[in-house]
C-alpha atoms as a PDB file:
ATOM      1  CA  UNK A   1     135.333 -26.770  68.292  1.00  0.00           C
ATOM      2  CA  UNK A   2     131.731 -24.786  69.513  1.00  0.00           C
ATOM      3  CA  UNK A   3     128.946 -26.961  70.221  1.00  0.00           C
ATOM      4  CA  UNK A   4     125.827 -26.642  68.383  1.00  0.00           C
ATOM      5  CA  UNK A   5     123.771 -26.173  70.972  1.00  0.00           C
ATOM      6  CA  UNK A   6     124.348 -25.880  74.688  1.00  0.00           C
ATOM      7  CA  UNK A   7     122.270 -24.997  78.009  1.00  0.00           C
ATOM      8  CA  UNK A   8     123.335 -22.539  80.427  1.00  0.00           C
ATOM      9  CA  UNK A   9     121.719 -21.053  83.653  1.00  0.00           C
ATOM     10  CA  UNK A  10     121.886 -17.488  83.679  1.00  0.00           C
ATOM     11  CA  UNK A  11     123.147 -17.134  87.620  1.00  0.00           C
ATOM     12  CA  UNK A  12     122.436 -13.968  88.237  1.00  0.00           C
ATOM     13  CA  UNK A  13     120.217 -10.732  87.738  1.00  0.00           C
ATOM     14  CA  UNK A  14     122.358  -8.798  85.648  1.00  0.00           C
ATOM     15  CA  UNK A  15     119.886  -9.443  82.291  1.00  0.00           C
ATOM     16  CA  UNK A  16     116.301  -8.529  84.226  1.00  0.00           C
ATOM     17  CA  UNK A  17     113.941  -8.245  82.928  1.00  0.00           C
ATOM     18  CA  UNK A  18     114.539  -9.934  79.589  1.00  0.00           C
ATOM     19  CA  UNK A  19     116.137 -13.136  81.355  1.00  0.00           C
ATOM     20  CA  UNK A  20     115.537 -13.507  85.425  1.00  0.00           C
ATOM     21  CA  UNK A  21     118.198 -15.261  87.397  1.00  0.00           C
ATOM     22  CA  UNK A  22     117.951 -19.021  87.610  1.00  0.00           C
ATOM     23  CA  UNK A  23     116.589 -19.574  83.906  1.00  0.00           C
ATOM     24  CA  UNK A  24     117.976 -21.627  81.516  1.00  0.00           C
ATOM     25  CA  UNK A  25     119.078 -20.696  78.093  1.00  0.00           C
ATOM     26  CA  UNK A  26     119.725 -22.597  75.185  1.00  0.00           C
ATOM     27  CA  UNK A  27     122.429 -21.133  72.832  1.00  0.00           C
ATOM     28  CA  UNK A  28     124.576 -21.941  69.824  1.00  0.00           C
ATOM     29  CA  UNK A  29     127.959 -22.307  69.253  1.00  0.00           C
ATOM     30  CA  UNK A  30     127.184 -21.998  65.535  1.00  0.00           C
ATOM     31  CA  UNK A  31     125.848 -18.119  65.469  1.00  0.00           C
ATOM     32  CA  UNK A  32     127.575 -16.957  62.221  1.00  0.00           C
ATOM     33  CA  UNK A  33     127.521 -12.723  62.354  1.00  0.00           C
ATOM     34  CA  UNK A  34     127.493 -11.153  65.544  1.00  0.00           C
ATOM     35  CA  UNK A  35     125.306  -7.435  66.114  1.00  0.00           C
ATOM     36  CA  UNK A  36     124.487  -5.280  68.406  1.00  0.00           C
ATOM     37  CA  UNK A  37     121.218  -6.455  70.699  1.00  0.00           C
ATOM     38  CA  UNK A  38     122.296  -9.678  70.663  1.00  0.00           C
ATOM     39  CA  UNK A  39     122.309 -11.648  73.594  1.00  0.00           C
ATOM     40  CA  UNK A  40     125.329 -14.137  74.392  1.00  0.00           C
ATOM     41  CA  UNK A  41     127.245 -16.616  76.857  1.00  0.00           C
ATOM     42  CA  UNK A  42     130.665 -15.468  77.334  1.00  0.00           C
ATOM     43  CA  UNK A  43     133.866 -16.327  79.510  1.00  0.00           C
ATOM     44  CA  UNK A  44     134.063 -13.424  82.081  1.00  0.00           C
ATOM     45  CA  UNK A  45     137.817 -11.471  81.188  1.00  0.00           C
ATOM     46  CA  UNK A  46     139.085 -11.939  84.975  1.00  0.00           C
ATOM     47  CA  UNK A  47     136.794 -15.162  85.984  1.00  0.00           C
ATOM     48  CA  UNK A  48     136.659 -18.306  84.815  1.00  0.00           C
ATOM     49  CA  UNK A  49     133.162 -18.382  85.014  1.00  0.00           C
ATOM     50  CA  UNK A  50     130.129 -17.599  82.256  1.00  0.00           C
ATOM     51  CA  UNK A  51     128.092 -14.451  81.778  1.00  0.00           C
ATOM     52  CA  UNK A  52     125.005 -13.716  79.525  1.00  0.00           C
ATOM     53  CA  UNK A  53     125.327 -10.612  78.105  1.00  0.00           C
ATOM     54  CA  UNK A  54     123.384  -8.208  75.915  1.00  0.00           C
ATOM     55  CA  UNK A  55     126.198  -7.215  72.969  1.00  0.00           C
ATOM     56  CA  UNK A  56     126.679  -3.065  72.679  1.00  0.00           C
ATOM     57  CA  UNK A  57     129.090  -2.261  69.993  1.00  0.00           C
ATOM     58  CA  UNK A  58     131.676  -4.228  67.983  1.00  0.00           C
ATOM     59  CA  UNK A  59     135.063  -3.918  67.136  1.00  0.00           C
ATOM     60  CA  UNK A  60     137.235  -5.779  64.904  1.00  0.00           C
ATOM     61  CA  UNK A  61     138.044  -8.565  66.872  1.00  0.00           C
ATOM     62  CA  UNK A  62     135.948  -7.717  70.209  1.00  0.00           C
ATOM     63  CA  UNK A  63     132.668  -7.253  71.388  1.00  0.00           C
ATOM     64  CA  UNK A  64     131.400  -4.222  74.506  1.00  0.00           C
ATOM     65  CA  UNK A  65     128.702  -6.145  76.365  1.00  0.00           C
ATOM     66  CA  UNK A  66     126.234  -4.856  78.507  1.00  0.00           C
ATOM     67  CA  UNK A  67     123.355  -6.118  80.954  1.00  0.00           C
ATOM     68  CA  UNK A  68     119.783  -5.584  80.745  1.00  0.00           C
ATOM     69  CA  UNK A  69     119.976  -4.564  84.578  1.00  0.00           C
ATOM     70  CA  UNK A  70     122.552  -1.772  84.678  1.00  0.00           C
ATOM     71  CA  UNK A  71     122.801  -1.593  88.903  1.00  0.00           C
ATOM     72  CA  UNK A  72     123.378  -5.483  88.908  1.00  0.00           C
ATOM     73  CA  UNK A  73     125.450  -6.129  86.102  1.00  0.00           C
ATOM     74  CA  UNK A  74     129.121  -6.311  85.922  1.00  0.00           C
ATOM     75  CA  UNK A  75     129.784  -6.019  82.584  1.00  0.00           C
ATOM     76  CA  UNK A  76     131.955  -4.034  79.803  1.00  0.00           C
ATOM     77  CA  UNK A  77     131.580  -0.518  81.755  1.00  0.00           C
ATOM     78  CA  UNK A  78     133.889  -2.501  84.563  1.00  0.00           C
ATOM     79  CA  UNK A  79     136.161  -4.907  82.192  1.00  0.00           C
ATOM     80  CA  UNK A  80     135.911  -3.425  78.816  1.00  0.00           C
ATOM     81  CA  UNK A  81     135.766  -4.910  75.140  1.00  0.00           C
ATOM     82  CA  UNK A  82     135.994  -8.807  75.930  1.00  0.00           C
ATOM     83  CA  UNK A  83     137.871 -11.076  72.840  1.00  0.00           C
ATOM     84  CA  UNK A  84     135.175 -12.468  70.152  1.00  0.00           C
ATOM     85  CA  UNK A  85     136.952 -15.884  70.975  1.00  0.00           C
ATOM     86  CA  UNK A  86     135.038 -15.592  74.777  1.00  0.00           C
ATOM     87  CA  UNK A  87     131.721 -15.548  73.260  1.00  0.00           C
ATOM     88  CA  UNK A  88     131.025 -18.695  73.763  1.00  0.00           C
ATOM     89  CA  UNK A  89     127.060 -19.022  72.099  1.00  0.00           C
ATOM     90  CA  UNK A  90     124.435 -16.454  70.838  1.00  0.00           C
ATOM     91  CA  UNK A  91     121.412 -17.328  72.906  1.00  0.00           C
ATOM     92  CA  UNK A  92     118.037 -18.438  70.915  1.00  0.00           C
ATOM     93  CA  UNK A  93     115.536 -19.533  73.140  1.00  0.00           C
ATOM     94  CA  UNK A  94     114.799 -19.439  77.097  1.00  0.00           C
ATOM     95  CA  UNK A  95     113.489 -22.431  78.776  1.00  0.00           C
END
């Protein structure tokens, strides 16, 4: 089951300048529609570990993410189209 609402750190600069490394986010489990320009927490493909990405394109059943910072981010130009089921929230606010 998603959570309503969770915080997350954002532990990197891979989302500069929208979101600077060491902020915290506040997203939802409950986010209905994705679309492109969103912003989400997702389970990296090849690390257990979270990312906040900035969602590209859509497919199907996937989404291509993408950082804000393209020379720091690892993102869907490395891994490619990561499962919907790894988005983990849609981020609303920045604290």
């Amino acid at each position: 089951m998603r959570m309503p609402l969770r915080i997350f750190k954002a532990a990197d600069r891979s989302m500069e300048p929208a979101i600077k490394g060491g902020e915290y986010l506040i997203a939802t489990g409950w986010f209905g529609k994705l679309k492109p320009g969103d912003i989400v927490v997702l389970e990296h493909p090849a690390r257990r570990i979270k990312i906040v990405k900035r969602i590209s394109a859509l497919s199907d059943n996937s989404v291509y993410v993408l950082g804000d910072n393209r020379e720091m981010s690892e993102d869907s130009r490395s891994f490619g189209y990561v499962d919907r089921a790894a988005v983990a929230g849609k981020v609303i606010c920045i604290i």
